[in-house]
Protein backbone atom coordinates (compact mmCIF):
# COMPACT_ATOMS: atom_id res chain seq x y z
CA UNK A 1 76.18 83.20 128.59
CA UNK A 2 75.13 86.52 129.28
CA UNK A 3 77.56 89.32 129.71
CA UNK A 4 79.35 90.53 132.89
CA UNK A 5 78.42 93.86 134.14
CA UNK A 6 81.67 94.68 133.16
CA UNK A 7 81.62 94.65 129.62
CA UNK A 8 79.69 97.21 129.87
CA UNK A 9 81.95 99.74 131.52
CA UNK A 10 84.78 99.32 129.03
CA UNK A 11 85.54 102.51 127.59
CA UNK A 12 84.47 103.29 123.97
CA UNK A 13 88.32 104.28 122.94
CA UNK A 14 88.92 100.80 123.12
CA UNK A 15 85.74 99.37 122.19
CA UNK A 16 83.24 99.57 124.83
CA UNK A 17 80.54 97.06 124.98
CA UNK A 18 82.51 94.95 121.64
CA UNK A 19 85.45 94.65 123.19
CA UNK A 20 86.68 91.31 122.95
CA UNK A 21 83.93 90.28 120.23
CA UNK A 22 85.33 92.36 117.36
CA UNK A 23 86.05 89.32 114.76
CA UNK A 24 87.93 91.11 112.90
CA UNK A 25 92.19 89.75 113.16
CA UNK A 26 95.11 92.55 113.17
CA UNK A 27 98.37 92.19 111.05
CA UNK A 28 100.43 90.91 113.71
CA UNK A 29 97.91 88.36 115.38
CA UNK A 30 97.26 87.38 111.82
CA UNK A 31 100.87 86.32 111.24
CA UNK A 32 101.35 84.76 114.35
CA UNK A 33 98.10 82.40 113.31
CA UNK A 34 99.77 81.99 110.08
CA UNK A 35 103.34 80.74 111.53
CA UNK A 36 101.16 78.09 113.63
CA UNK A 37 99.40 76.54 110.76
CA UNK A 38 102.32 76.80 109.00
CA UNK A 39 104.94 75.23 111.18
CA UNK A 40 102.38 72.22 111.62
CA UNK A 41 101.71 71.73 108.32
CA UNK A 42 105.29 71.45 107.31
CA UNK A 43 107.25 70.59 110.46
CA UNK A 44 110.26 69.46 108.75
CA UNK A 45 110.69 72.96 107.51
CA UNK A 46 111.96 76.10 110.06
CA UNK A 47 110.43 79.39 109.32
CA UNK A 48 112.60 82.22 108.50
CA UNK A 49 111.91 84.86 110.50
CA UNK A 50 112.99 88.03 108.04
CA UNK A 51 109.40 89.80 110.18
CA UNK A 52 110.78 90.49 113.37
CA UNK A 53 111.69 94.15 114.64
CA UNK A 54 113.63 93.38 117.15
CA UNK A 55 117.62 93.13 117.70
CA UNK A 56 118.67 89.24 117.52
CA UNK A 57 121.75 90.08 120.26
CA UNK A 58 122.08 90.28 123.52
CA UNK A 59 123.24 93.36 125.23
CA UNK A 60 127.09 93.97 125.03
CA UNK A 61 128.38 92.00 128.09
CA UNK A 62 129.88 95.39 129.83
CA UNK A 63 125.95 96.68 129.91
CA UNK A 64 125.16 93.64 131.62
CA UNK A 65 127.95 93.59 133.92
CA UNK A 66 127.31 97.48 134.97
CA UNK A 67 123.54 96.04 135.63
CA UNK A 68 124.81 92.78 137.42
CA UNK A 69 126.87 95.19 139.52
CA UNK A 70 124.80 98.58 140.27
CA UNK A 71 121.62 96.01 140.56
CA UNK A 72 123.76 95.14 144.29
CA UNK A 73 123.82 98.67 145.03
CA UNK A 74 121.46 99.33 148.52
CA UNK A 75 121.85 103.22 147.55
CA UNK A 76 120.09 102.17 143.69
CA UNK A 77 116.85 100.58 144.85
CA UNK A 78 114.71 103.36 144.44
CA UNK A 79 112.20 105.29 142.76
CA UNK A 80 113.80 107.22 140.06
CA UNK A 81 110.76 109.29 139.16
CA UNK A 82 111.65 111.25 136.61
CA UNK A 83 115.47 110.30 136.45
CA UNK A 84 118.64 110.58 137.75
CA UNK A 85 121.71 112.97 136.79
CA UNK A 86 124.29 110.31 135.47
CA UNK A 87 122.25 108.97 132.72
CA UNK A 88 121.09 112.40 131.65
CA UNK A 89 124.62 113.27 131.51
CA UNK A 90 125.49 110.70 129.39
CA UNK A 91 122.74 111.65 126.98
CA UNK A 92 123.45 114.88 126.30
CA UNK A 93 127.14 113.94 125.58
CA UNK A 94 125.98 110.61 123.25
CA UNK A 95 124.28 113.93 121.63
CA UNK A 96 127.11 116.00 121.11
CA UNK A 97 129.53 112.52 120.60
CA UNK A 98 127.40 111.26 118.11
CA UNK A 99 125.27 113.68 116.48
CA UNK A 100 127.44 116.94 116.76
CA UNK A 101 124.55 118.27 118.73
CA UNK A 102 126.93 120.52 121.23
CA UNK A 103 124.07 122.51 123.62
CA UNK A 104 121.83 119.95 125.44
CA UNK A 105 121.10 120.96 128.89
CA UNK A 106 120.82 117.48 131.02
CA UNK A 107 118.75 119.33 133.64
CA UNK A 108 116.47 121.10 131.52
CA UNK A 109 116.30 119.08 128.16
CA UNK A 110 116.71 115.51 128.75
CA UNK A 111 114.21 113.14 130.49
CA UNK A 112 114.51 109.45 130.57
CA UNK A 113 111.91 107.07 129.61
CA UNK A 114 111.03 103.47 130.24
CA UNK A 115 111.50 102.51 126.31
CA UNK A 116 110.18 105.27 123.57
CA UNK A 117 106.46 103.47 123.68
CA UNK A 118 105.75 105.21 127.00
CA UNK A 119 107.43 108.43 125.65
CA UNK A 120 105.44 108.27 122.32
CA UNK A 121 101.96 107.49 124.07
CA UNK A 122 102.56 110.42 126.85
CA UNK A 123 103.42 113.40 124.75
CA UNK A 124 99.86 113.44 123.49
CA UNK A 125 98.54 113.50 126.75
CA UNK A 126 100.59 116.89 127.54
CA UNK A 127 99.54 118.69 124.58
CA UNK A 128 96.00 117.00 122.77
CA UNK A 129 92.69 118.19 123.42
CA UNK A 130 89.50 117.32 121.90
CA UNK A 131 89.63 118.33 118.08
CA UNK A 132 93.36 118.95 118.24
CA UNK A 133 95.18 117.32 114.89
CA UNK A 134 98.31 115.26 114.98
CA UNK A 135 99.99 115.00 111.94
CA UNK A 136 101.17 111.35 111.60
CA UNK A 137 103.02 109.95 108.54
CA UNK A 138 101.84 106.67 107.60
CA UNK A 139 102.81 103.63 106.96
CA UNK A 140 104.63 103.60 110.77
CA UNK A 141 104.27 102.68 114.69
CA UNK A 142 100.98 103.81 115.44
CA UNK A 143 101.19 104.65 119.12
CA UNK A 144 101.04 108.29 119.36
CA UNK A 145 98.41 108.32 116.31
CA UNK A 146 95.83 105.59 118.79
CA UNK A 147 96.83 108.04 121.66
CA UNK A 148 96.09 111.26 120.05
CA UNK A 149 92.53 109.66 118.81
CA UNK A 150 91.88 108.21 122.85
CA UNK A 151 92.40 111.31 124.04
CA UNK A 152 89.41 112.54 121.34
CA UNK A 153 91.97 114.26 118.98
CA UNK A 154 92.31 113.34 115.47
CA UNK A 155 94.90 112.31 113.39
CA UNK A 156 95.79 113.30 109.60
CA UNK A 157 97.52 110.66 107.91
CA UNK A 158 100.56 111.52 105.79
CA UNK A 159 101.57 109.28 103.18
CA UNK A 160 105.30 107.89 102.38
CA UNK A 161 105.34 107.35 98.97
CA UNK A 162 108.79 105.82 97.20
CA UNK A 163 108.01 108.70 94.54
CA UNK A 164 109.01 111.09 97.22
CA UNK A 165 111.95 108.98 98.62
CA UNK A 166 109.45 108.16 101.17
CA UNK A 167 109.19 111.40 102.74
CA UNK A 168 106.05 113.36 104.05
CA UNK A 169 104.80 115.68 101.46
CA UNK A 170 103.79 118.70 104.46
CA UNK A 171 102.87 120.98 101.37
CA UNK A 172 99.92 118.86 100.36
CA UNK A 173 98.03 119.56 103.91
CA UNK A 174 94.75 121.42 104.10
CA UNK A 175 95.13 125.18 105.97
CA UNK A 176 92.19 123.92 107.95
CA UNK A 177 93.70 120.76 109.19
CA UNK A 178 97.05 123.11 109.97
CA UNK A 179 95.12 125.41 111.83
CA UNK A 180 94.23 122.78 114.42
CA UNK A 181 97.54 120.91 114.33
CA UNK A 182 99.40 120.68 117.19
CA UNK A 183 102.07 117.58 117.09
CA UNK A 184 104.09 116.23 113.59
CA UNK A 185 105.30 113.16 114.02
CA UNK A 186 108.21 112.08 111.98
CA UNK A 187 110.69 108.70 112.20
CA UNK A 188 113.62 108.79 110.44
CA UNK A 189 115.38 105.99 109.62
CA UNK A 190 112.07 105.18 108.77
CA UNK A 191 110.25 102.22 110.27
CA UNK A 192 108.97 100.22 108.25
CA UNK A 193 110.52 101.87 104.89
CA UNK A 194 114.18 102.48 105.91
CA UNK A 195 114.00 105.83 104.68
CA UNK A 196 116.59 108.06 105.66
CA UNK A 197 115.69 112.05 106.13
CA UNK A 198 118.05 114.49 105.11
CA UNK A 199 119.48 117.73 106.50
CA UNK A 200 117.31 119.81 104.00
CA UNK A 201 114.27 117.68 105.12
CA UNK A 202 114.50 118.78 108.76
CA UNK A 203 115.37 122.42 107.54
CA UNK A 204 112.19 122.35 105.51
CA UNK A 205 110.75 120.61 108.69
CA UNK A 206 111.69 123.27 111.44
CA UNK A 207 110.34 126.48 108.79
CA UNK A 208 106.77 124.48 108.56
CA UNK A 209 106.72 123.72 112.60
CA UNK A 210 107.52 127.66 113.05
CA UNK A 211 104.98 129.16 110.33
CA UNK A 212 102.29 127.03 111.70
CA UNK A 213 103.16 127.09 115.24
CA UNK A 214 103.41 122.82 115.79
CA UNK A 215 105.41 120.57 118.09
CA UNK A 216 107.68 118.82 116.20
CA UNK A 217 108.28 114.69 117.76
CA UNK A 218 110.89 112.95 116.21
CA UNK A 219 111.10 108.97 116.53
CA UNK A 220 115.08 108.08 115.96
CA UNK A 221 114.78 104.91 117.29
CA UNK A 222 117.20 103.91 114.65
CA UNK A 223 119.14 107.26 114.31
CA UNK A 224 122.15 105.70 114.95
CA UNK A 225 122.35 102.34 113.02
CA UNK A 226 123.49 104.18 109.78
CA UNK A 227 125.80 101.93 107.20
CA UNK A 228 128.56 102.69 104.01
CA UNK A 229 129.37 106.14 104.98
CA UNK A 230 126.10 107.52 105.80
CA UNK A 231 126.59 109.75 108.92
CA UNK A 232 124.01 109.36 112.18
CA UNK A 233 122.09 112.21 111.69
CA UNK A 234 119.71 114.25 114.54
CA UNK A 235 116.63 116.23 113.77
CA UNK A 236 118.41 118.76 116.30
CA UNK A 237 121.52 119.35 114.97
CA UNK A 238 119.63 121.57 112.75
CA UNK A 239 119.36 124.87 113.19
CA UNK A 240 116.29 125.88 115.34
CA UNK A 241 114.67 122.22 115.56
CA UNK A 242 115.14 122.71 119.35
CA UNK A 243 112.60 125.73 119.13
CA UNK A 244 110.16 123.50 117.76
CA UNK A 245 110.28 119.99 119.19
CA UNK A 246 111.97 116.76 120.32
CA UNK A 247 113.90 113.59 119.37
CA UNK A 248 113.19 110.48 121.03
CA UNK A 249 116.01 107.78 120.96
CA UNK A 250 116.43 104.73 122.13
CA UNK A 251 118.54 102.03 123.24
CA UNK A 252 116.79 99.18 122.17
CA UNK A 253 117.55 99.11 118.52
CA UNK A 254 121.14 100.81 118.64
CA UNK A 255 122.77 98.75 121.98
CA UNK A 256 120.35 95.45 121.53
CA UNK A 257 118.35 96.56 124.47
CA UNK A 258 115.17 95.92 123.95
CA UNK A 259 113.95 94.12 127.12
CA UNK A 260 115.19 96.53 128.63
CA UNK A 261 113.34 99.91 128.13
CA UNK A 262 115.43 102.60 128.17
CA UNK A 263 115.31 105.97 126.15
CA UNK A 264 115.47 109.40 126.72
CA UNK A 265 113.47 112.46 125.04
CA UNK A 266 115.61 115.69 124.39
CA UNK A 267 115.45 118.83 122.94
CA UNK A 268 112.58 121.81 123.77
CA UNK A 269 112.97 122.62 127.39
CA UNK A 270 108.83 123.35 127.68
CA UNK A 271 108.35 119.95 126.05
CA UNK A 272 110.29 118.34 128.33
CA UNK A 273 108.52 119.90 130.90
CA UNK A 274 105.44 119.18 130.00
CA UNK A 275 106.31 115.42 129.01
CA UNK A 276 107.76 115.27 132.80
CA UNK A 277 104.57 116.45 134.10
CA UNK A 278 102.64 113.55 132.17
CA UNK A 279 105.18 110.87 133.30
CA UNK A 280 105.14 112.08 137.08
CA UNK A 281 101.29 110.15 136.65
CA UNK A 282 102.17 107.40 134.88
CA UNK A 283 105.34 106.00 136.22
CA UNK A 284 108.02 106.26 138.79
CA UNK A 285 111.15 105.93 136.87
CA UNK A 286 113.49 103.26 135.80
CA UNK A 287 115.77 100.98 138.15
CA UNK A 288 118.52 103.33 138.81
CA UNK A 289 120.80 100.17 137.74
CA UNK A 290 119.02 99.84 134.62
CA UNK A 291 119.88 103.70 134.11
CA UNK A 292 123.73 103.21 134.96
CA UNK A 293 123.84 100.88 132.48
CA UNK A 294 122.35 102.57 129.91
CA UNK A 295 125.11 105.10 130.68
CA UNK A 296 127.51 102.80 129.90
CA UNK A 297 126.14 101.76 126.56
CA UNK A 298 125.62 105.36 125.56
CA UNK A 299 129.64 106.41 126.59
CA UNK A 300 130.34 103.05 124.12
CA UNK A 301 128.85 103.96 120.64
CA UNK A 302 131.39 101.68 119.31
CA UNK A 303 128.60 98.89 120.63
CA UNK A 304 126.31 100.56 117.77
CA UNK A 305 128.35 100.86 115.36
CA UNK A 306 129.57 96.90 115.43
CA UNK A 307 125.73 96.18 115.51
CA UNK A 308 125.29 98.34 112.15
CA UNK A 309 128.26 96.66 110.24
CA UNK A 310 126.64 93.39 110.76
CA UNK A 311 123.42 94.80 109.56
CA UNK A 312 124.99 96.64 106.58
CA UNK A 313 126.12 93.10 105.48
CA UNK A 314 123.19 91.39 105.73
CA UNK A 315 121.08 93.87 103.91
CA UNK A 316 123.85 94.03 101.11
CA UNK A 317 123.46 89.97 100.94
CA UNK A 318 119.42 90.18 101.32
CA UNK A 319 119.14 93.07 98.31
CA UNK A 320 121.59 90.23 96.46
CA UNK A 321 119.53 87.66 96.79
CA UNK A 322 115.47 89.39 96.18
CA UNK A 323 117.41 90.80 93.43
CA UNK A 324 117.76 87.97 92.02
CA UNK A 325 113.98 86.57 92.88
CA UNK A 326 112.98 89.73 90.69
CA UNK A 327 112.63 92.24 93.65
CA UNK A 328 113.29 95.22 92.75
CA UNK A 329 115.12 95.62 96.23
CA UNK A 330 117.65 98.18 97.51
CA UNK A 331 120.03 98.35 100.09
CA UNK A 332 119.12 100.96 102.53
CA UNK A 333 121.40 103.96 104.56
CA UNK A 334 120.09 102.84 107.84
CA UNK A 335 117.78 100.90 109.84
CA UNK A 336 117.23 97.31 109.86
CA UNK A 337 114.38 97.41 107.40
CA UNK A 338 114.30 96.63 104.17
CA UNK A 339 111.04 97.53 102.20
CA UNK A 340 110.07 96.30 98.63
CA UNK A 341 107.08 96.03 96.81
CA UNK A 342 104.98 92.98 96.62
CA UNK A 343 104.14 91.16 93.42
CA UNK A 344 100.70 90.93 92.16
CA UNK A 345 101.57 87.16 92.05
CA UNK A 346 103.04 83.97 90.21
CA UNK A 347 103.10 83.91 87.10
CA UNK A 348 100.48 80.95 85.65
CA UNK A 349 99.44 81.02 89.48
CA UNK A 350 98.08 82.61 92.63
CA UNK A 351 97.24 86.46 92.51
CA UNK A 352 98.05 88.77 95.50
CA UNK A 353 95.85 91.53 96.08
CA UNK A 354 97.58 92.95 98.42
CA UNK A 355 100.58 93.10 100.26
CA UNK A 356 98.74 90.68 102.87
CA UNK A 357 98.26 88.21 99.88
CA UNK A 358 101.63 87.91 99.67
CA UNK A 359 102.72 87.92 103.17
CA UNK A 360 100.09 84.78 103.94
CA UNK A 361 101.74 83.00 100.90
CA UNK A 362 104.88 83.32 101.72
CA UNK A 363 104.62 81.96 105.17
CA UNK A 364 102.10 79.18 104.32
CA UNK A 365 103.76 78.19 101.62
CA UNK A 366 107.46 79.19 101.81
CA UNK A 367 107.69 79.55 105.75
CA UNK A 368 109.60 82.77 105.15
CA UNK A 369 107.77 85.48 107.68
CA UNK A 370 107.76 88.86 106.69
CA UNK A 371 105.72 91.81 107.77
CA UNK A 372 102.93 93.68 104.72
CA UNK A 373 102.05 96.99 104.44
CA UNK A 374 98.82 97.92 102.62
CA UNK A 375 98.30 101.64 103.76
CA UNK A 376 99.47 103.48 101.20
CA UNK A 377 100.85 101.04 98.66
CA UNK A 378 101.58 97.42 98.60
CA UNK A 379 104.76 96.81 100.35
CA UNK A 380 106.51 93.92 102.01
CA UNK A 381 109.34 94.47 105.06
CA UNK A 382 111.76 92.55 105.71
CA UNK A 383 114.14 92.46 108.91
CA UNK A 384 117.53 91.73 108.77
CA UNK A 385 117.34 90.67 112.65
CA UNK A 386 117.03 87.05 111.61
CA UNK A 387 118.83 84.78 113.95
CA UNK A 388 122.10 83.69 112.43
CA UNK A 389 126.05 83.64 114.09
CA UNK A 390 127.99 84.77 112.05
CA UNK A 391 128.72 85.23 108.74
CA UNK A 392 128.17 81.65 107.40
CA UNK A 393 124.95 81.24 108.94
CA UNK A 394 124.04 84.25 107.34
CA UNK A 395 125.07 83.06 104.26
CA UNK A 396 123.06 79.81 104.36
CA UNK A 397 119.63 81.78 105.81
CA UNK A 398 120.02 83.54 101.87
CA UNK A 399 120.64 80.34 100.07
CA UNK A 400 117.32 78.81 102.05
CA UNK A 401 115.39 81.72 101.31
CA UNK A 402 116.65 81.71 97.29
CA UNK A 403 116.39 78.21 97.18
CA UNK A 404 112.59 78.31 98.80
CA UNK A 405 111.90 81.06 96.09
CA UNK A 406 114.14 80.16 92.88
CA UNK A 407 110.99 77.56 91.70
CA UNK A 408 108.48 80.00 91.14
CA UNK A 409 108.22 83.28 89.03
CA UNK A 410 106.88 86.29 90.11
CA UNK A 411 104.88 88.87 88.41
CA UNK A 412 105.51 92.34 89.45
């Protein structure tokens, strides 16, 4: 059958005249693929789903009740273009609450955004031009990298290596790739490593944004979800970081919001600006109700912090029990990611390659889904977002995954 007209008008950033046709499968769809032939292949066996990055709660039930109610409101159904006062409000205190961040203007250096995707894919558009370098650390969420190259920029990968606690190395970048930089993007807790930055990090972050005169975008989606002691920590509550960029946070991972996208971008007044500028062209603004009851969730941090004890227990069990499997698996300070390195295979048996290898194995073979990451080393993430209630359940998803496990050996 011979090709509409309209294949031929696709544009080339997302494949032009092969879109559609490219044969080749992507991580996720792969996985998905993976878990069918799996789950008919063995369907007396449930898959445990360790891949997922995505809360397995519902929203506290006083966020849905302030949505149930304002949702009524005649006065909320609106456009909200770029936001209205009450939730900026309650983001700038949730800054100074949470983070100790005390001087957040809510007119000038907030603006809400319909989840952090939106917010991540728009801040290229306000400062990339052709040739213009975004500094990107990878393994991570790709959006503002595929942005930055749409737009006919170019990214420069930074690796996270465990050798450097999983930190960008911003001293091993070429002076002619700095001299065309314009964004560094950072996520910390890091997604998919659980990495968690530190105070000197940011310091060392703000001097290189300064010398080389770069936007600084930091991802916190999981800022706050921080576990045995270890503090939730902002990029801005160092000194000068609002001179040089922004922090994007959230509610989805810290108040189990995900459906329903709600963030907010603060710091640099002129970024926010500019970001507003973008976003008056792409959208018009959340459901006021939607907004009201992210204010509620934000004036209730005690929502996160129940969210992060569960997590902190499950990781402690989940490091227990790979532990035990060989992994050489640690509990993290935040996030609810766990990343360990994949074995090269079973001993007197199948060989992985790569992370990938092992990923496929595991959920052919073990029904145990997990998410690999080959970029920079062979890793394996796990989630800790498995559905379970309570603490038994949780108990027997690690004796299934030990028992699963416990009759091979692996060779790291």
């Amino acid at each position: 059958m011979a090709d509409s007209y309209i294949q031929k008008l696709i544009s080339e950033r997302i494949g032009g005249k092969k879109f559609g046709k490219d044969t080749v499968l992507y991580k996720f769809e792969k996985i998905k693929r993976a878990r069918r032939a799996a789950e008919a292949a063995h369907p007396d066996m449930k898959v445990l789903d360790l891949g997922v990055g995505e809360p397995d709660a519902m929203a506290d039930m006083g966020i849905v009740g302030t949505l149930a109610k304002e949702a009524a409101v005649w006065e909320n159904r609106g456009y909200t273009d770029n936001g209205r006062e009450p939730f900026m409000t309650a983001a700038s205190k949730y800054m100074n609450d949470v983070y100790g961040v005390i001087d957040i203007d809510p007119t000038t250096e907030v603006l809400h955004s319909i989840g952090s995707k939106p917010a991540l894919a728009m801040l290229p558009q306000a400062f990339i031009n052709p040739g213009d370098v975004a500094l990107v650390t990878v393994p991570g969420y790709g959006v503002l990298a595929n942005m930055t190259k749409w737009l006919g920029g170019e990214v420069y990968e930074l690796p996270l290596l465990e050798s450097n606690n999983f930190l960008p190395d911003l001293d091993s970048i070429p002076e002619d790739i700095l001299e065309r930089a314009k964004i560094l993007y950072i996520n910390y807790p890091n997604n998919p490593t659980g990495a968690f930055a530190t105070e000197k990090f940011f310091r060392k972050v703000v001097r290189f944004a300064k010398k080389y005169k770069i936007i600084v975008v930091q991802d916190a989606a999981y800022a706050a979800l921080t576990f045995d002691g270890t503090k939730p920590l902002s990029f801005l509550s160092v000194s000068g970081a609002k001179d040089v960029g922004v922090e994007i946070h959230s509610l989805s991972k810290a108040f189990n919001m995900t459906g329903w996208r709600m963030a907010f971008v603060t710091g640099n007044s002129l970024v926010i600006r500019a970001l507003g500028a973008v976003k008056d062209n792409n959208d018009s603004g959340q459901f006021h109700a939607i907004q009201l009851a992210g204010k509620y969730a934000l004036e209730h941090p005690e929502i996160t912090r129940e969210t992060a004890e569960k997590y902190s227990r499950r990781h402690a069990m989940l490091a227990n029990t790979l532990k035990k499997l060989g992994f050489k698996a640690k509990k993290p300070k935040a996030s609810f990611y766990m990343y360990v390195k994949a074995p090269k295979g079973i001993k007197g048996g199948e060989k992985f390659k790569t992370a990938e290898d092992f990923s496929q194995w595991l959920l052919r073979e073990k029904l145990i889904s997990t998410v690999p990451w080959d970029e920079v080393e062979p890793y394996v993430r796990f989630s800790v977002t498995f559905l379970a209630l309570g603490e038994n359940e949780e108990k027997e998803v690690m004796g299934e995954i030990y028992k699963r496990l416990s009759d091979v050996e692996f060779d790291f």
